[in-house]
C-alpha atoms as a PDB file:
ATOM      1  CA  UNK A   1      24.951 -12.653  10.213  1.00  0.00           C
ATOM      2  CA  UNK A   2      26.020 -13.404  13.765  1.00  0.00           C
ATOM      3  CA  UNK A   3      29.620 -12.670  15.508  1.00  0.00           C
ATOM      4  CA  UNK A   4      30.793 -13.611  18.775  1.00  0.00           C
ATOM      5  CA  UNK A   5      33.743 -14.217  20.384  1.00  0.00           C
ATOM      6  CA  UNK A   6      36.577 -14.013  23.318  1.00  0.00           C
ATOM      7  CA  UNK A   7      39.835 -13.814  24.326  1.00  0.00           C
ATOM      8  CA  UNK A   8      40.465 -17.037  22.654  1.00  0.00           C
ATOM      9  CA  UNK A   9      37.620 -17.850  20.410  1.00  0.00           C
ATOM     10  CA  UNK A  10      36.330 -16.762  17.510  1.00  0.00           C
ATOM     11  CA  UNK A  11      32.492 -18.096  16.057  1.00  0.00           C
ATOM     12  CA  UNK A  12      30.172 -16.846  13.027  1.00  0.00           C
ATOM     13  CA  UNK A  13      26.938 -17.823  11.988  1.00  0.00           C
ATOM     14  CA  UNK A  14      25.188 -16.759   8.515  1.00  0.00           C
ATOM     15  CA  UNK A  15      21.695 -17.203   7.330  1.00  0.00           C
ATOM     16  CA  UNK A  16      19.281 -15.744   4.930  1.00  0.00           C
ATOM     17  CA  UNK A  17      16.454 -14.146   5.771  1.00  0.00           C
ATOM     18  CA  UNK A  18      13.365 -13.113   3.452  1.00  0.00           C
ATOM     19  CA  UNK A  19      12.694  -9.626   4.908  1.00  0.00           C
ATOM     20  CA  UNK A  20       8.390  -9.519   3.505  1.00  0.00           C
ATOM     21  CA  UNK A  21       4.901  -8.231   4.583  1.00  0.00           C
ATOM     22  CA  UNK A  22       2.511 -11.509   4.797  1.00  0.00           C
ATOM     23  CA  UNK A  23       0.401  -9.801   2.129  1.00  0.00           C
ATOM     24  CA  UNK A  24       1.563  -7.154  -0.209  1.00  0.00           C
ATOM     25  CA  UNK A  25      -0.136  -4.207  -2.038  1.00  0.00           C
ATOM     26  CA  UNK A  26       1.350  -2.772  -5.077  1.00  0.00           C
ATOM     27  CA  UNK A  27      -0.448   0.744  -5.997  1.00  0.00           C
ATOM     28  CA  UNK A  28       0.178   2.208  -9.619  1.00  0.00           C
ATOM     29  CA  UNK A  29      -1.049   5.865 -10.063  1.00  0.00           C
ATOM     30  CA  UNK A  30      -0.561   8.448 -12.901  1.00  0.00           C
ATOM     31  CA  UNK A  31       2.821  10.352 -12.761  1.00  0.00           C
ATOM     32  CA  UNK A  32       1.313  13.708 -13.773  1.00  0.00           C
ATOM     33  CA  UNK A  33      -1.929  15.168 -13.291  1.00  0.00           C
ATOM     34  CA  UNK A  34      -3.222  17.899 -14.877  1.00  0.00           C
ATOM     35  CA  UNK A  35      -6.514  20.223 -13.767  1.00  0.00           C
ATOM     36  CA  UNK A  36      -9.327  18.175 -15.017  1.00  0.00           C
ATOM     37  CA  UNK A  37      -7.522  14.780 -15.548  1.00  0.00           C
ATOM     38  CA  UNK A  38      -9.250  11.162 -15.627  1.00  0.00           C
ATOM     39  CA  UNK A  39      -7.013   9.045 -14.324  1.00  0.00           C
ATOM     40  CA  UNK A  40      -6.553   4.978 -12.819  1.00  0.00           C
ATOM     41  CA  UNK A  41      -5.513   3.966  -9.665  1.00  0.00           C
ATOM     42  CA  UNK A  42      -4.817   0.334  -9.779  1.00  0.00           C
ATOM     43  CA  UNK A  43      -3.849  -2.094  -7.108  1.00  0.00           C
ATOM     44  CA  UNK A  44      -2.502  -5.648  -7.342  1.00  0.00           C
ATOM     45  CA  UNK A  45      -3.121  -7.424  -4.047  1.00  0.00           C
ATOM     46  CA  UNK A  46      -0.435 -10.562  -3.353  1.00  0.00           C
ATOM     47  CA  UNK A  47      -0.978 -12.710  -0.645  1.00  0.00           C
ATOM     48  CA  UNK A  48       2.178 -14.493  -0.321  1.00  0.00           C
ATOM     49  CA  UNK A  49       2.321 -15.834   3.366  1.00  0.00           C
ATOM     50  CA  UNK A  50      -1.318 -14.425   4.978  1.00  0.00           C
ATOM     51  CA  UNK A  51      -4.053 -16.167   5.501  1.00  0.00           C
ATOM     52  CA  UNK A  52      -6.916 -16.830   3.322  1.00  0.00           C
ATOM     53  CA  UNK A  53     -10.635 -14.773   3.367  1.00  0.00           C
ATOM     54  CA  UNK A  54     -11.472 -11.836   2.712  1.00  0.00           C
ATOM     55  CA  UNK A  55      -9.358  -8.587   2.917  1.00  0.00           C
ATOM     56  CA  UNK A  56     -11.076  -5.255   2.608  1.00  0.00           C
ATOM     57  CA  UNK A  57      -9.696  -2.139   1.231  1.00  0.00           C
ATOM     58  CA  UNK A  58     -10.743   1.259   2.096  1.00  0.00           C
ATOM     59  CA  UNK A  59      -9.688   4.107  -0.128  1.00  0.00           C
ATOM     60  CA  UNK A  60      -9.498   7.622   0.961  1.00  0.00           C
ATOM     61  CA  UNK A  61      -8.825  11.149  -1.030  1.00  0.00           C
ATOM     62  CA  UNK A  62      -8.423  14.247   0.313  1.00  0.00           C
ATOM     63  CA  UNK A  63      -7.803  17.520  -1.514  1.00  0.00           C
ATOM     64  CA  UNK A  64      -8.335  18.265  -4.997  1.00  0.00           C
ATOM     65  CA  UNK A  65      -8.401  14.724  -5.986  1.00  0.00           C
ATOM     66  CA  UNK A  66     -11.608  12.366  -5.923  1.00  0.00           C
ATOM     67  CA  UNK A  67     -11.975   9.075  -6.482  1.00  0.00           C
ATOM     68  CA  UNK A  68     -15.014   7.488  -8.819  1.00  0.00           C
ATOM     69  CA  UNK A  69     -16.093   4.324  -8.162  1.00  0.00           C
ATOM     70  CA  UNK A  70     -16.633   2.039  -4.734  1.00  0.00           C
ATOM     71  CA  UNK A  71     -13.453   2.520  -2.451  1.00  0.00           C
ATOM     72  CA  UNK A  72     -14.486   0.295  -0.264  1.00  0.00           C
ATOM     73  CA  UNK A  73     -14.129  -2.933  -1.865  1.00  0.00           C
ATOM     74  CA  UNK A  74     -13.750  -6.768  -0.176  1.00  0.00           C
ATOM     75  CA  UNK A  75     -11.627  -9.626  -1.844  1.00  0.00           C
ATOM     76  CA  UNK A  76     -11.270 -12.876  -1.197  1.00  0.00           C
ATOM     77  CA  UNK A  77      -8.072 -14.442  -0.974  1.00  0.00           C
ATOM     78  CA  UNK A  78      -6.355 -17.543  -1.723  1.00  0.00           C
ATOM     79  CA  UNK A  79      -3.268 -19.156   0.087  1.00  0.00           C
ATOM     80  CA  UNK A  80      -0.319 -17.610  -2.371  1.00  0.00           C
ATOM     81  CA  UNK A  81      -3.053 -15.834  -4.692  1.00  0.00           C
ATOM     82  CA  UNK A  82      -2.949 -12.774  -6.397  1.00  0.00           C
ATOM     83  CA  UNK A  83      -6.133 -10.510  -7.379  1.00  0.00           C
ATOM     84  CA  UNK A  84      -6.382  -6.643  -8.686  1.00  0.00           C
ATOM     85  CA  UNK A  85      -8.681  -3.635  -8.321  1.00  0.00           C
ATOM     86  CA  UNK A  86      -8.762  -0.195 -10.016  1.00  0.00           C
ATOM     87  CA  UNK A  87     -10.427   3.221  -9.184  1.00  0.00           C
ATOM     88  CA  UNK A  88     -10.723   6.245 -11.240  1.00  0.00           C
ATOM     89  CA  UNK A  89      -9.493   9.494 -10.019  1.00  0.00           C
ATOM     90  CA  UNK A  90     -10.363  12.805 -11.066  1.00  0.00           C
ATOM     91  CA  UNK A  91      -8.068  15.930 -10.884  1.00  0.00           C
ATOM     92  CA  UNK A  92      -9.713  19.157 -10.008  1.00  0.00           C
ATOM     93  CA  UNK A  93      -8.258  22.461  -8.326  1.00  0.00           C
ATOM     94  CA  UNK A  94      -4.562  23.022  -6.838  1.00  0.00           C
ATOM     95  CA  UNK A  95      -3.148  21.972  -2.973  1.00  0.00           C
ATOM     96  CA  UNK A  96      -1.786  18.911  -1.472  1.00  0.00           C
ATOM     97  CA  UNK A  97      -3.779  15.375  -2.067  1.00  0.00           C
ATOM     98  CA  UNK A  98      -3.630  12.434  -0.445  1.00  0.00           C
ATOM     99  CA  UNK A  99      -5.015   9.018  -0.960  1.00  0.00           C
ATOM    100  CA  UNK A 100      -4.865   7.013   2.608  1.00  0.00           C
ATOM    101  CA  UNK A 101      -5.386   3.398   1.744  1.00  0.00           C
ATOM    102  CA  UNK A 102      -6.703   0.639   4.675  1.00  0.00           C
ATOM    103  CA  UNK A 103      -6.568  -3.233   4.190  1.00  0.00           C
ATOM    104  CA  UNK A 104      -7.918  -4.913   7.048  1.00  0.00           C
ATOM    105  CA  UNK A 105      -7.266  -8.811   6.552  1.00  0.00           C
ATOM    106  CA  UNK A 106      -9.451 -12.064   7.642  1.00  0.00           C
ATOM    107  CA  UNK A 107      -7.063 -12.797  10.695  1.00  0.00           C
ATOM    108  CA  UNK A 108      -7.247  -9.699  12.251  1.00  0.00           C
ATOM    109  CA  UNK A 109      -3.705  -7.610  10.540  1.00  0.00           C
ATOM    110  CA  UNK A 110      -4.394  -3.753   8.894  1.00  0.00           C
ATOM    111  CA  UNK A 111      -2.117  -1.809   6.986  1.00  0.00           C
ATOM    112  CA  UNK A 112      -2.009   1.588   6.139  1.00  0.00           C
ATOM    113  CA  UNK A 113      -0.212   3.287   2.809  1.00  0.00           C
ATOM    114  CA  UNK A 114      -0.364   6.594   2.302  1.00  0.00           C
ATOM    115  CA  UNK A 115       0.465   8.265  -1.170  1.00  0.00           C
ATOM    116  CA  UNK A 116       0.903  12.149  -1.137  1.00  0.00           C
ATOM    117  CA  UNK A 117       1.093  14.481  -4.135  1.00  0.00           C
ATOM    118  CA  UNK A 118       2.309  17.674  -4.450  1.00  0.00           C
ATOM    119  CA  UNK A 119       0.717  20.507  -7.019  1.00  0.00           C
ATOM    120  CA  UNK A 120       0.823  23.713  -8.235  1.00  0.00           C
ATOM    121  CA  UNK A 121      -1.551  24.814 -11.136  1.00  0.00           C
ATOM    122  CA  UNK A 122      -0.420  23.553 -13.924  1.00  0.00           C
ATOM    123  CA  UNK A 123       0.606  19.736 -12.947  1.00  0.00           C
ATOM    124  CA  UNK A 124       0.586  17.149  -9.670  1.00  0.00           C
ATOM    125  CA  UNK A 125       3.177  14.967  -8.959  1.00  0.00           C
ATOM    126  CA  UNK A 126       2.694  12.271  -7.096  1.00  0.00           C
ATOM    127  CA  UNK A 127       5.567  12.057  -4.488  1.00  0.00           C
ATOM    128  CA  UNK A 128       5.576   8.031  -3.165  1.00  0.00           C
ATOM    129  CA  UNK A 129       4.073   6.234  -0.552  1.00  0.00           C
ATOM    130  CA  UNK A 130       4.603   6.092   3.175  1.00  0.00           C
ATOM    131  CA  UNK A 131       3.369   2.587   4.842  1.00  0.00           C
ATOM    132  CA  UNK A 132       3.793   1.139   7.966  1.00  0.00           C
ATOM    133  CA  UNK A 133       4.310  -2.713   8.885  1.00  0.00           C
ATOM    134  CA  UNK A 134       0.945  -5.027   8.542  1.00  0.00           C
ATOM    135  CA  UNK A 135      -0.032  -4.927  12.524  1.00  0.00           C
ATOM    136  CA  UNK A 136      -3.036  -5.909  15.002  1.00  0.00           C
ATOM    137  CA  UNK A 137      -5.919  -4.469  14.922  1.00  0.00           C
ATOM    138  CA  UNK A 138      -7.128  -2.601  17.963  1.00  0.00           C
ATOM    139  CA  UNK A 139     -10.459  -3.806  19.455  1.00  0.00           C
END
């Protein structure tokens, strides 16, 4: 929404906007974790305005929480396609975890998440996500 005016005019404008990253990454992790959990990580990858290829995504833990499986994984990606991953994560110990995730994209855009926990001995709660916007990478 626009305003403008002056001493004897008066003028709007109003349009929508659909406020979106090009392609989106929804993460799903256990609430709680206990010492010695199994758990899943899963991701659903949506590209919804990015361009097709392949998009690779890098997972990272740090602290007492490791992930099982391959964290670096590549998929390819459809024009308005959606495809999903998951990891398994193992609990272990008490401290602060973190899982940094990386998508670098066909066209040259990266993202990074990053999903923080807090824990004391008996449970971890996983505390959101921080992200910034889907950018350029750096040569």
């Amino acid at each position: 929404m626009a305003v403008a005016w002056t001493a004897t005019k008066l003028g709007r404008a109003t349009v929508d906007v659909t406020v979106r990253d090009p392609v989106v990454l929804t993460a799903t992790l256990p609430r709680f974790l206990l010492n010695g959990d199994h758990g899943t990580l899963n991701f659903d990858l949506d590209n919804v305005e990015g361009a097709p290829g392949d998009y690779t995504i890098n997972v990272k833990a740090s602290g007492p929480v490791k992930v099982s499986g391959n964290p670096a994984t590549t998929i390819k990606l459809a024009a308005k396609q959606r495809s999903s991953m998951s990891l398994a994560l193992d609990a272990g110990g008490a401290g602060t975890a973190s899982l940094d995730v990386d998508i670098k994209g066909p066209d040259g855009l990266t993202w990074r998440g990053i999903t923080r926990s807090t824990s004391n001995r008996r449970r971890r709660s996983w505390r959101g996500a921080r992200s910034g916007p889907w950018q350029k990478a750096r040569a």
